[in-house]
PDB file of N, CA and C in Angstrom:
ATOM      1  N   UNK A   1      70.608  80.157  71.638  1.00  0.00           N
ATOM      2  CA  UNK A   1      69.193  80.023  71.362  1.00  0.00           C
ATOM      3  C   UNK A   1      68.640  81.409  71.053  1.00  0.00           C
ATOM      4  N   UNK A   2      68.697  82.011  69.726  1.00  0.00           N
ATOM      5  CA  UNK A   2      68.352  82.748  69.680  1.00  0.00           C
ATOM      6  C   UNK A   2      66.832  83.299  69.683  1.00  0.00           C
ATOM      7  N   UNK A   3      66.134  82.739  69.765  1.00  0.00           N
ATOM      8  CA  UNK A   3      64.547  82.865  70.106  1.00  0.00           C
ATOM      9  C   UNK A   3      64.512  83.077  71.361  1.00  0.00           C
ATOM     10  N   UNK A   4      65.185  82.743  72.409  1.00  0.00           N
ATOM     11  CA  UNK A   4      64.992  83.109  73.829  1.00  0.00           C
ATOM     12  C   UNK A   4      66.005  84.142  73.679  1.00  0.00           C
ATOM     13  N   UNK A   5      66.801  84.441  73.571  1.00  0.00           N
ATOM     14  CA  UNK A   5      67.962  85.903  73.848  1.00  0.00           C
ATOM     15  C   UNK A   5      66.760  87.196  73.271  1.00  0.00           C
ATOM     16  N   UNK A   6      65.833  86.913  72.425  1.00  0.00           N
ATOM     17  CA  UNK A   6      64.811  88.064  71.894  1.00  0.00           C
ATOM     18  C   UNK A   6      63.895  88.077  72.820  1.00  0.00           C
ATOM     19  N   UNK A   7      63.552  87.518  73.240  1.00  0.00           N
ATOM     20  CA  UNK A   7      62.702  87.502  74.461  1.00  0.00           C
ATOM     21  C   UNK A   7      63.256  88.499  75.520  1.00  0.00           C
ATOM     22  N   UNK A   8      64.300  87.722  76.480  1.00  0.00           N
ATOM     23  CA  UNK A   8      65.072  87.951  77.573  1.00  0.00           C
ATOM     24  C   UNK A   8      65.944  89.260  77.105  1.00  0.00           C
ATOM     25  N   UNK A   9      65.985  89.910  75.887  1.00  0.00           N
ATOM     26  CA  UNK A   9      66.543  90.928  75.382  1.00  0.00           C
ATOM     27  C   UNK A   9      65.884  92.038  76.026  1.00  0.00           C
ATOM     28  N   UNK A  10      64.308  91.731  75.511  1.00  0.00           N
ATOM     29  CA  UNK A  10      63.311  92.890  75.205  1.00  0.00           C
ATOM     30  C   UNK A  10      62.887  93.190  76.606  1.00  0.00           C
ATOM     31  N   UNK A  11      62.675  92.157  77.418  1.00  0.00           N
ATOM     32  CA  UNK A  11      62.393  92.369  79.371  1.00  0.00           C
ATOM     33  C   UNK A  11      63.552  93.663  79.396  1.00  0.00           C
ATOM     34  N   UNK A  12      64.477  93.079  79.346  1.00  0.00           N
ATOM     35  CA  UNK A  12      66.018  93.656  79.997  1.00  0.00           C
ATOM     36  C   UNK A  12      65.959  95.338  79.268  1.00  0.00           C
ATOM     37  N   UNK A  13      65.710  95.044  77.826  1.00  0.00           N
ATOM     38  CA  UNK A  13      66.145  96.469  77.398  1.00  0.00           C
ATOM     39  C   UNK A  13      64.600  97.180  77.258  1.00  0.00           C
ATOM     40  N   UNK A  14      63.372  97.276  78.437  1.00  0.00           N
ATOM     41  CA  UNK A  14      62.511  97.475  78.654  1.00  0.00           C
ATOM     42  C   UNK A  14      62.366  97.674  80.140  1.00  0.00           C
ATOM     43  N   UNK A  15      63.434  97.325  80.860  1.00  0.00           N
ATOM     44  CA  UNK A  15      63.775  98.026  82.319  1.00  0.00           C
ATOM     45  C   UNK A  15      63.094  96.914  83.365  1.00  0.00           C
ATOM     46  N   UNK A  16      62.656  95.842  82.685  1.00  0.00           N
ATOM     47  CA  UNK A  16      61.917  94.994  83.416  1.00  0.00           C
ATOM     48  C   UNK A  16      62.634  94.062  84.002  1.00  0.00           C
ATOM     49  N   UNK A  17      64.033  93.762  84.021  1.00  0.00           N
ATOM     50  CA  UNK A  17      65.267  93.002  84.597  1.00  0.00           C
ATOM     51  C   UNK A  17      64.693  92.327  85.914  1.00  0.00           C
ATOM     52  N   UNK A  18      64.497  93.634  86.617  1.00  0.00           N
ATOM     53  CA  UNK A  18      64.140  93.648  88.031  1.00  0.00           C
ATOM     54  C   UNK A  18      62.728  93.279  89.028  1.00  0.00           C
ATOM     55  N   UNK A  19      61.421  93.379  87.976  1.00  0.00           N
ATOM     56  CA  UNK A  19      59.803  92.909  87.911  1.00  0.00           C
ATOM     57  C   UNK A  19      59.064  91.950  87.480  1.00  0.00           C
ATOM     58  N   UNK A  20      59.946  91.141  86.336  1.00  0.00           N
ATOM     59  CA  UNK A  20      59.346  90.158  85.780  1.00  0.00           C
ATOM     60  C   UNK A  20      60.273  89.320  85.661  1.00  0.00           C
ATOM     61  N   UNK A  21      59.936  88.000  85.297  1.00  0.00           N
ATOM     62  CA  UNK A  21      60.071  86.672  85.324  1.00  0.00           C
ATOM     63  C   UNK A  21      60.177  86.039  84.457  1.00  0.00           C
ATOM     64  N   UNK A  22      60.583  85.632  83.666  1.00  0.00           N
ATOM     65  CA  UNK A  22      60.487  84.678  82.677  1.00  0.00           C
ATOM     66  C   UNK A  22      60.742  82.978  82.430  1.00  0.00           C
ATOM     67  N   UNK A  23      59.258  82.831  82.746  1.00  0.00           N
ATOM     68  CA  UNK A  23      59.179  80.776  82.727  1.00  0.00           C
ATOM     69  C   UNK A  23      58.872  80.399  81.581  1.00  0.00           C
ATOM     70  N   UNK A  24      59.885  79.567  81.047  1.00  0.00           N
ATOM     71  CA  UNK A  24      59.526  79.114  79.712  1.00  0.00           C
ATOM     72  C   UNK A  24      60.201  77.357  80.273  1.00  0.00           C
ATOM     73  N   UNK A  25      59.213  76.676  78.293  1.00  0.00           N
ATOM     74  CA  UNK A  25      60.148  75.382  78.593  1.00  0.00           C
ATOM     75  C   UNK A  25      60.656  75.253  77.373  1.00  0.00           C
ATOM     76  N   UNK A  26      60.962  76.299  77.301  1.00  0.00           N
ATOM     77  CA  UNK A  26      62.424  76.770  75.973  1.00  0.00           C
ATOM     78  C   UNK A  26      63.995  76.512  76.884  1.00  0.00           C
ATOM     79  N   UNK A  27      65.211  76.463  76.260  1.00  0.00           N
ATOM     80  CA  UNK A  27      66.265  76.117  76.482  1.00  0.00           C
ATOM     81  C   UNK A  27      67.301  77.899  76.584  1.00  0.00           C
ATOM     82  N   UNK A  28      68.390  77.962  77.121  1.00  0.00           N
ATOM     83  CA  UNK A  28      68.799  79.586  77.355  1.00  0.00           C
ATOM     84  C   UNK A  28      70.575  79.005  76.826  1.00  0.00           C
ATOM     85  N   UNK A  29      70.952  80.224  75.970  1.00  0.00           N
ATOM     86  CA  UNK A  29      72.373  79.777  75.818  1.00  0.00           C
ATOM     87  C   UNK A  29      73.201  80.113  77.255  1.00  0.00           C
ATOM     88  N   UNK A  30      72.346  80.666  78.029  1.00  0.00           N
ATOM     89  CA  UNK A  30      73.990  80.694  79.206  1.00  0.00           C
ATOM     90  C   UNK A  30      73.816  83.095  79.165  1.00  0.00           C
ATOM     91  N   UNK A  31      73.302  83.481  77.877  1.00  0.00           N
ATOM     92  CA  UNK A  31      73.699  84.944  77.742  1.00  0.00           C
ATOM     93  C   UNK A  31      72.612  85.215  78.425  1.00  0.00           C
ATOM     94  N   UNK A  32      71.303  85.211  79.208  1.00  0.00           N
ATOM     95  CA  UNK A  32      70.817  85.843  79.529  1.00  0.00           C
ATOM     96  C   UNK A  32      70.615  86.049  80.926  1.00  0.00           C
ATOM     97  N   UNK A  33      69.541  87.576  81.247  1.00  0.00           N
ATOM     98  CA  UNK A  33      70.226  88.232  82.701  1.00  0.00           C
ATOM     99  C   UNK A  33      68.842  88.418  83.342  1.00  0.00           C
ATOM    100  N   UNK A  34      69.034  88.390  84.404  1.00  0.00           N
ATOM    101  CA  UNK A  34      67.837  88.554  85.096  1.00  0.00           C
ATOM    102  C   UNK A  34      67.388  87.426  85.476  1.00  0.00           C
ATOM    103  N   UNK A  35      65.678  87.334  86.473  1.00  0.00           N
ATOM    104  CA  UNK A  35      65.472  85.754  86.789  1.00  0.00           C
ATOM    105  C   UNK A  35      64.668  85.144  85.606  1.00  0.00           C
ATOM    106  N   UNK A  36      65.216  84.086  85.123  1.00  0.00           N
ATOM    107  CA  UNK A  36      64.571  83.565  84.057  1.00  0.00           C
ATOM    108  C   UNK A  36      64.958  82.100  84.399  1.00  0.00           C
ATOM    109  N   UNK A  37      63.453  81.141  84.098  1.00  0.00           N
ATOM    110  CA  UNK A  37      63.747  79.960  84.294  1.00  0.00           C
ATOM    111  C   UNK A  37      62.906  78.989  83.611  1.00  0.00           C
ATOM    112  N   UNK A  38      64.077  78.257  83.181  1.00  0.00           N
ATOM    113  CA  UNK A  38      63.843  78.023  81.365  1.00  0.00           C
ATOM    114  C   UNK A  38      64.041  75.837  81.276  1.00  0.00           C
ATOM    115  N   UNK A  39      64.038  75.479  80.938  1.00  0.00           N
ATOM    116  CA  UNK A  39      63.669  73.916  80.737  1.00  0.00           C
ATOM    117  C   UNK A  39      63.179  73.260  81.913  1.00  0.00           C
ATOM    118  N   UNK A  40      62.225  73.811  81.693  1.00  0.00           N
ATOM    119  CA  UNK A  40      61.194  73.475  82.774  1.00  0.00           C
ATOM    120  C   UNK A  40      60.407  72.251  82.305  1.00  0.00           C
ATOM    121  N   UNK A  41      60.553  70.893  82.850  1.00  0.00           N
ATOM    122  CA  UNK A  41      59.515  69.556  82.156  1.00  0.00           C
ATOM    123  C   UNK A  41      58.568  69.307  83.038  1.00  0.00           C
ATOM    124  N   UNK A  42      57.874  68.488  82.542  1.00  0.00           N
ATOM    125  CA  UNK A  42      57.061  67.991  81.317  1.00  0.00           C
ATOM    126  C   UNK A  42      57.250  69.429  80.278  1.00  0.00           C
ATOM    127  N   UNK A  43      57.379  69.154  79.660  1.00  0.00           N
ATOM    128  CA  UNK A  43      56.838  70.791  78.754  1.00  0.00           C
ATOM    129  C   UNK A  43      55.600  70.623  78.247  1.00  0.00           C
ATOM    130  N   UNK A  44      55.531  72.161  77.891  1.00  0.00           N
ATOM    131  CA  UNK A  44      54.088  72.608  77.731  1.00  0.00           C
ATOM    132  C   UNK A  44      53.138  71.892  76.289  1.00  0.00           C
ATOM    133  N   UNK A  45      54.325  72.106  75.180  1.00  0.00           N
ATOM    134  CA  UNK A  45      53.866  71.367  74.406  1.00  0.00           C
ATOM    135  C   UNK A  45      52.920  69.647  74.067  1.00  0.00           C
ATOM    136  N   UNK A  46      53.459  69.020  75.101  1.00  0.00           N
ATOM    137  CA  UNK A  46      52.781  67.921  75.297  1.00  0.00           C
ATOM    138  C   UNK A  46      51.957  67.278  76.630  1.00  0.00           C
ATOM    139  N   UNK A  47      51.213  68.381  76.910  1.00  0.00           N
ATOM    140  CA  UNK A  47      50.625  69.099  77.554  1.00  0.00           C
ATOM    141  C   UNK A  47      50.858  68.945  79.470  1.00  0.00           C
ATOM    142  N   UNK A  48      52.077  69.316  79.354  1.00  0.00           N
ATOM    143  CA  UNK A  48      52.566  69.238  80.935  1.00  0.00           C
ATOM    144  C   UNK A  48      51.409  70.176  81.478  1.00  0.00           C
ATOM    145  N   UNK A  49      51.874  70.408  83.398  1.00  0.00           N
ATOM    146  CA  UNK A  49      51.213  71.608  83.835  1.00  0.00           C
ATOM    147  C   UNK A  49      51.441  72.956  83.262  1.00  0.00           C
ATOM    148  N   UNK A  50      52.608  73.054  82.429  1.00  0.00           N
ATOM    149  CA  UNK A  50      52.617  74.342  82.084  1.00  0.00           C
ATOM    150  C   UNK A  50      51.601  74.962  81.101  1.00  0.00           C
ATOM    151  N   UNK A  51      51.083  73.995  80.067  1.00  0.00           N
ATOM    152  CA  UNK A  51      50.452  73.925  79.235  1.00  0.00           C
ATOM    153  C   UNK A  51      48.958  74.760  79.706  1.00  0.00           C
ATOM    154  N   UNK A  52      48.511  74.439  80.803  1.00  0.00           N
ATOM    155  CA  UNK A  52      47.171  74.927  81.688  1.00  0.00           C
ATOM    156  C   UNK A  52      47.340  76.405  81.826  1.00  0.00           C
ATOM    157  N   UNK A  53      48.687  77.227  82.180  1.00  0.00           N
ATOM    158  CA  UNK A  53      48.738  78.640  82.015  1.00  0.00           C
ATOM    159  C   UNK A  53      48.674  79.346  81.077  1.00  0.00           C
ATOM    160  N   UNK A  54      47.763  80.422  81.539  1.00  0.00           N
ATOM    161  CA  UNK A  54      47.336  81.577  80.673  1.00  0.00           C
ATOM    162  C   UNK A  54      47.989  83.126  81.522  1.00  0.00           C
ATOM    163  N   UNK A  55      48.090  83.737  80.165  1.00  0.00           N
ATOM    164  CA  UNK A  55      48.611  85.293  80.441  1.00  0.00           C
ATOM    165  C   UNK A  55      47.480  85.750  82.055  1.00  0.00           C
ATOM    166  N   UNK A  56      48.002  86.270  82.765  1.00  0.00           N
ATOM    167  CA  UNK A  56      47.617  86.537  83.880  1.00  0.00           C
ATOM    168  C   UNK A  56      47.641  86.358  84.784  1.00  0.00           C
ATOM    169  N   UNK A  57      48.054  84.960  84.772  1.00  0.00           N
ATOM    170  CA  UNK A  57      47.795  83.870  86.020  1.00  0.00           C
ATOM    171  C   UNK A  57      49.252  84.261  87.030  1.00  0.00           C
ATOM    172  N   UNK A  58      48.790  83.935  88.167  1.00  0.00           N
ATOM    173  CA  UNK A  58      49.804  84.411  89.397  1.00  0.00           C
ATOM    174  C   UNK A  58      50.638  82.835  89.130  1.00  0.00           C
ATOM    175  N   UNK A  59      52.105  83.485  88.946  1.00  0.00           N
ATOM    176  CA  UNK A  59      53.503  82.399  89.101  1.00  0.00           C
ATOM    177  C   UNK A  59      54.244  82.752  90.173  1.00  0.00           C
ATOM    178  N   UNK A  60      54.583  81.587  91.277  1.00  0.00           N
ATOM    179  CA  UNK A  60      55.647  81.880  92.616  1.00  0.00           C
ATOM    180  C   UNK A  60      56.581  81.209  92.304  1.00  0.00           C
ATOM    181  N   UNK A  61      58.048  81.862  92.318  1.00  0.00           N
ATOM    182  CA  UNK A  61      59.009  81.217  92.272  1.00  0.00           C
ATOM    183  C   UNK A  61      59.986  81.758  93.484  1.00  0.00           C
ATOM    184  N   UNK A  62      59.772  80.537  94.254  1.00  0.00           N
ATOM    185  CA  UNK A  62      61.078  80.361  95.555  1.00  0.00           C
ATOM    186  C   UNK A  62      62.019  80.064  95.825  1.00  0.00           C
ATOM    187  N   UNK A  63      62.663  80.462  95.298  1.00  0.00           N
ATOM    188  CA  UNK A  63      64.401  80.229  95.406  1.00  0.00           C
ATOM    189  C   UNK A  63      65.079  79.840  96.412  1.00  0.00           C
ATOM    190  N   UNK A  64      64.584  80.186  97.660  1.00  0.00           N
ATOM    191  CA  UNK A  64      65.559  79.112  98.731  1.00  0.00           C
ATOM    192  C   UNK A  64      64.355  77.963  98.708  1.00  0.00           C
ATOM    193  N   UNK A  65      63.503  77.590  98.412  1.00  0.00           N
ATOM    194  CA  UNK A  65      62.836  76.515  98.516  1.00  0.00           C
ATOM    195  C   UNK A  65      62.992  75.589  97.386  1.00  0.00           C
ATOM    196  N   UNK A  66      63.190  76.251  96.261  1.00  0.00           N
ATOM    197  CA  UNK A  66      63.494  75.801  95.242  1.00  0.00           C
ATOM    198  C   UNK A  66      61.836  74.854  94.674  1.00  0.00           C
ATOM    199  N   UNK A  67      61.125  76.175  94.936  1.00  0.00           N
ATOM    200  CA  UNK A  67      59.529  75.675  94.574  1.00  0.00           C
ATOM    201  C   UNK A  67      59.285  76.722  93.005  1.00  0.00           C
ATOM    202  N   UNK A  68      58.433  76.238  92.116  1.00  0.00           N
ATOM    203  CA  UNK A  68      57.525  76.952  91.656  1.00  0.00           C
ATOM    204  C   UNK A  68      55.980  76.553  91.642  1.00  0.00           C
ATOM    205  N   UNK A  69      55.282  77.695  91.691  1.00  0.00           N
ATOM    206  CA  UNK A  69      54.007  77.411  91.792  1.00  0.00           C
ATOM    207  C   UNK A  69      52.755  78.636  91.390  1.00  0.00           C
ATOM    208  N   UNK A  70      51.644  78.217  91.195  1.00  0.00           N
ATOM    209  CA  UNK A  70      50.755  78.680  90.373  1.00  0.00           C
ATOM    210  C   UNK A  70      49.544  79.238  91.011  1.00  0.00           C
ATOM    211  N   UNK A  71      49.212  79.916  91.391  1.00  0.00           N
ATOM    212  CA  UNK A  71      47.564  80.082  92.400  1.00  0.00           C
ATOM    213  C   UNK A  71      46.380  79.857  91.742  1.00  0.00           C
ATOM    214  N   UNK A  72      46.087  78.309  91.336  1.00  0.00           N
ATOM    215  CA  UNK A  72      45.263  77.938  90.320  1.00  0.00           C
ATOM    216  C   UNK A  72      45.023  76.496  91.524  1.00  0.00           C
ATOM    217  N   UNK A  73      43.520  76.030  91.578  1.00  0.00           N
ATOM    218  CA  UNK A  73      43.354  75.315  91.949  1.00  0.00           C
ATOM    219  C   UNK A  73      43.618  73.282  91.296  1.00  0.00           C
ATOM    220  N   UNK A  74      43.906  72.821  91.812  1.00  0.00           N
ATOM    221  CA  UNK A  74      43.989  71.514  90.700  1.00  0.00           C
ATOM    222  C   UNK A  74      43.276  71.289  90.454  1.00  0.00           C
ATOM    223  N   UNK A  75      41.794  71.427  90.184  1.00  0.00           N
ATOM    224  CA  UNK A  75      40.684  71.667  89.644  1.00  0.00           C
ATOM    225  C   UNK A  75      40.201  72.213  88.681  1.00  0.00           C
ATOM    226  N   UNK A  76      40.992  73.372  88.503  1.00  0.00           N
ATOM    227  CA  UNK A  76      41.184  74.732  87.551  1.00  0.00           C
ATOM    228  C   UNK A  76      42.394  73.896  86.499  1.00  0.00           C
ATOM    229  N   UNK A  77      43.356  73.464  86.596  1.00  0.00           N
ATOM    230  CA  UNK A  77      44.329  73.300  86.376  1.00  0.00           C
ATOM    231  C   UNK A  77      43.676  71.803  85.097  1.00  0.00           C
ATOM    232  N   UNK A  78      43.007  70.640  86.219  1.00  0.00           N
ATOM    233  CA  UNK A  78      42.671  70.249  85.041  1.00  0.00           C
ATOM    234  C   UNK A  78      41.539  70.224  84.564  1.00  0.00           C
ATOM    235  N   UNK A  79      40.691  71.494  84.341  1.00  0.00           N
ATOM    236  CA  UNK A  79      39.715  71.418  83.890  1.00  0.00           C
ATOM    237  C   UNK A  79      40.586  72.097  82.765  1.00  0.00           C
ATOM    238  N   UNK A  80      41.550  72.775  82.541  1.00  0.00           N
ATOM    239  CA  UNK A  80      42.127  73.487  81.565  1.00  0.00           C
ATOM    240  C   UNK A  80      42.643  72.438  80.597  1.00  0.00           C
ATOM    241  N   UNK A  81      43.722  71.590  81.454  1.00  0.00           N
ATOM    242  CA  UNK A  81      44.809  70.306  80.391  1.00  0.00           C
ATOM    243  C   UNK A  81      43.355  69.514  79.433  1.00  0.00           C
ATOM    244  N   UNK A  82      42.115  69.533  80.237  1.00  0.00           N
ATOM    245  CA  UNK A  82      40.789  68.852  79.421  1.00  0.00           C
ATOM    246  C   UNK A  82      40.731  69.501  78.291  1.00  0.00           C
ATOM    247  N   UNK A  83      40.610  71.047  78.421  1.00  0.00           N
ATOM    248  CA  UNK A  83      40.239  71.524  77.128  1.00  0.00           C
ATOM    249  C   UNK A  83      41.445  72.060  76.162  1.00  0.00           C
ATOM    250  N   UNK A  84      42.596  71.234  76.426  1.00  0.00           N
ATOM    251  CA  UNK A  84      43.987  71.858  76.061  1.00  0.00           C
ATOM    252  C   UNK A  84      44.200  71.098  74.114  1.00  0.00           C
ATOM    253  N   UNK A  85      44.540  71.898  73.482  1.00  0.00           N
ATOM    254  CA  UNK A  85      45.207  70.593  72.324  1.00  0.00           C
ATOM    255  C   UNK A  85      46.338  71.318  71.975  1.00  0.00           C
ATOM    256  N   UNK A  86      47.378  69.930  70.991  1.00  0.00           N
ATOM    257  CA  UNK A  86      48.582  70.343  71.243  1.00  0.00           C
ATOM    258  C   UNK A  86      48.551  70.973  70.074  1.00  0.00           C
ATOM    259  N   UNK A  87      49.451  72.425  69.876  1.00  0.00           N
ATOM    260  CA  UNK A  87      49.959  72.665  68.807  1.00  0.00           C
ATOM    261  C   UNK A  87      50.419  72.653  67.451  1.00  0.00           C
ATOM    262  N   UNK A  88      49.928  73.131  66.936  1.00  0.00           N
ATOM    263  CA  UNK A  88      50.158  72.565  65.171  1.00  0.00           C
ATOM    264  C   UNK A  88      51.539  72.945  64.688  1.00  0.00           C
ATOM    265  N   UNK A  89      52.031  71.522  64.488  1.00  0.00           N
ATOM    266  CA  UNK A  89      53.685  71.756  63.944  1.00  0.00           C
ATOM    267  C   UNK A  89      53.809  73.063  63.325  1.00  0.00           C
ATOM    268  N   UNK A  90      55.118  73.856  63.289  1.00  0.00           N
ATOM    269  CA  UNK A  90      55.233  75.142  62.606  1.00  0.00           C
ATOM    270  C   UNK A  90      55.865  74.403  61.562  1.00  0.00           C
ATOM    271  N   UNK A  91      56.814  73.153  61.150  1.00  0.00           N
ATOM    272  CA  UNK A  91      57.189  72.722  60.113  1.00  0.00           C
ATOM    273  C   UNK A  91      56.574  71.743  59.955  1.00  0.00           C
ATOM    274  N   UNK A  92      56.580  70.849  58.169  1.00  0.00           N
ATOM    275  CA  UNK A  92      55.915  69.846  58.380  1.00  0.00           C
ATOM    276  C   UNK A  92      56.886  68.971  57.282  1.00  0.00           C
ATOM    277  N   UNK A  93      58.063  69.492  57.020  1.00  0.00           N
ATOM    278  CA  UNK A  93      59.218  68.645  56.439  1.00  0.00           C
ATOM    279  C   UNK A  93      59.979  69.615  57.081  1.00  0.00           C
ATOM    280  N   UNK A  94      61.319  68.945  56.469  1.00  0.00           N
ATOM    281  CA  UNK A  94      62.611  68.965  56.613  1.00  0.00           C
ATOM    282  C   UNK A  94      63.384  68.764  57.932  1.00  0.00           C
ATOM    283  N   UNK A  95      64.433  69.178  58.120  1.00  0.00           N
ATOM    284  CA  UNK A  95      64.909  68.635  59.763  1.00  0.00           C
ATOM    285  C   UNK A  95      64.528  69.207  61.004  1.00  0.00           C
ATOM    286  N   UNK A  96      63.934  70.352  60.641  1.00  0.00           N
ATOM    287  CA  UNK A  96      63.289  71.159  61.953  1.00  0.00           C
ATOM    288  C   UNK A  96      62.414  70.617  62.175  1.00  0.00           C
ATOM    289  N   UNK A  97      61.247  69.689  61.364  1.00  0.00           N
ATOM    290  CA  UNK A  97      60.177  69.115  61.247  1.00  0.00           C
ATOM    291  C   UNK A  97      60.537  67.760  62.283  1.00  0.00           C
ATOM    292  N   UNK A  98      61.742  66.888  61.559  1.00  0.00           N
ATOM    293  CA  UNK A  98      62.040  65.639  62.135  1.00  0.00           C
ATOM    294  C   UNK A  98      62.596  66.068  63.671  1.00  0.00           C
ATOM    295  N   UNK A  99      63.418  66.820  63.682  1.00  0.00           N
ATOM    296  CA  UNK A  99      63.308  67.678  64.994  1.00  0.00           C
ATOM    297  C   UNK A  99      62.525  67.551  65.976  1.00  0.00           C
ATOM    298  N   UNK A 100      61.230  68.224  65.634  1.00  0.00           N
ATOM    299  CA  UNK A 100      60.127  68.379  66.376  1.00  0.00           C
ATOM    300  C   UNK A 100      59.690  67.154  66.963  1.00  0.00           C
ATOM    301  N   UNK A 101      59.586  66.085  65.665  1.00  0.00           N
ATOM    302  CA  UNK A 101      59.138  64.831  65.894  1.00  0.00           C
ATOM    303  C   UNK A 101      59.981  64.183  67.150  1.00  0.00           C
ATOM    304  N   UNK A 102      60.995  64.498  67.185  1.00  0.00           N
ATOM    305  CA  UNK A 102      61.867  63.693  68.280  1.00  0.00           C
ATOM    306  C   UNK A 102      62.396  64.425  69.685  1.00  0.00           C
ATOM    307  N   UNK A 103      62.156  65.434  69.513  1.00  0.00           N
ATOM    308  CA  UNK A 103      62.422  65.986  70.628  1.00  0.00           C
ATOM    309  C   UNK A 103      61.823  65.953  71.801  1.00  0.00           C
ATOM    310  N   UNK A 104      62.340  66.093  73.420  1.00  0.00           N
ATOM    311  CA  UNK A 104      62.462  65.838  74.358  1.00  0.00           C
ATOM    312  C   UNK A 104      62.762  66.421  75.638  1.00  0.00           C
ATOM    313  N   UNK A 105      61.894  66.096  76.832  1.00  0.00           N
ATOM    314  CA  UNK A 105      62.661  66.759  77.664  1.00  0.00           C
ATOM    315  C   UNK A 105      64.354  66.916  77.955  1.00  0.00           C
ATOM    316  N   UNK A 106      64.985  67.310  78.318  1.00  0.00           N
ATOM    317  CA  UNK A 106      66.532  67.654  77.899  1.00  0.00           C
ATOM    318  C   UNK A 106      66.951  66.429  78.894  1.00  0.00           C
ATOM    319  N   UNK A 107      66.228  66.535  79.654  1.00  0.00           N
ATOM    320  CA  UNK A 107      66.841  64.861  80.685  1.00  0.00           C
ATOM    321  C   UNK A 107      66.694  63.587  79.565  1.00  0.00           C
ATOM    322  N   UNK A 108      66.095  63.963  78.449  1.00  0.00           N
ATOM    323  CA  UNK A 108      66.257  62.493  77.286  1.00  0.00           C
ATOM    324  C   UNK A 108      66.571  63.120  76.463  1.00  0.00           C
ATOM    325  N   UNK A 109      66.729  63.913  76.071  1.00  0.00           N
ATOM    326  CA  UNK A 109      66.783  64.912  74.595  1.00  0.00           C
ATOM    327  C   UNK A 109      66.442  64.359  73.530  1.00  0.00           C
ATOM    328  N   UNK A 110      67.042  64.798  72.660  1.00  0.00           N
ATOM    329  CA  UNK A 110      66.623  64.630  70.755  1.00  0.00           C
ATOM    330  C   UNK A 110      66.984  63.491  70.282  1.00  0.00           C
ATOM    331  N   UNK A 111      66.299  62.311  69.676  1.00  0.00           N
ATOM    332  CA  UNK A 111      66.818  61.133  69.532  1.00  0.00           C
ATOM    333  C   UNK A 111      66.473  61.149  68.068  1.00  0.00           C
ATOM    334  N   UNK A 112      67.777  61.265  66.890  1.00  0.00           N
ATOM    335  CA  UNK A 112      67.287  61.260  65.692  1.00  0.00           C
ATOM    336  C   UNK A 112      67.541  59.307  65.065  1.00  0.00           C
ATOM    337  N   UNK A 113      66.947  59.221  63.951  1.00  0.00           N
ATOM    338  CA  UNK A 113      67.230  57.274  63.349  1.00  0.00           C
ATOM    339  C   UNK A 113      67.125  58.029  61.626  1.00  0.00           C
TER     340      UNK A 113
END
């Protein structure tokens, strides 16, 4: 996945390995280092909880608890998903397009016809 290895590149070769975090609900080939935690569902795109975060916002991730969590009230949270809309396709043909159209959390994945 090379869109996430540029990401998880630039932390790493920016000394940030060790300070930051990276939550996405993007997919990881397996190459990257540090804590990063990546197909995370509902995804954001169709407007899971992730969708409600903005740059700033405090993220906890607990590893022997195996929690993540947000210091945003559920109040806050959906007063945000209210004013949320989804994303404007980046394609609007070809197979990246039909792609888009079908894609899925990875527990159902990509169902092409």
């Amino acid at each position: 996945m090379r869109e996430m290895l540029g990401v998880t590149a630039a932390l790493m070769g920016a000394g940030l390995g060790d300070s930051v975090t990276l939550l996405t609900d993007g997919r990881f080939s397996g190459a990257t280092r540090g804590l990063m935690a990546g197909h995370v569902a509902p995804e954001a795109a169709v407007g899971g909880p992730i969708a409600a975060l903005k740059n700033g916002d405090i993220i906890t991730f607990d590893i022997k608890a195996r929690e993540l969590s947000v210091a945003l009230s559920q109040k806050e949270i959906k007063i945000r998903l209210k004013n949320w809309k989804a994303p404007k396709p980046r394609y609007k043909s070809g197979v990246m397009a039909k792609y888009a159209r079908h894609v899925s959390s990875a527990a159902e994945g990509a169902i092409t016809t």
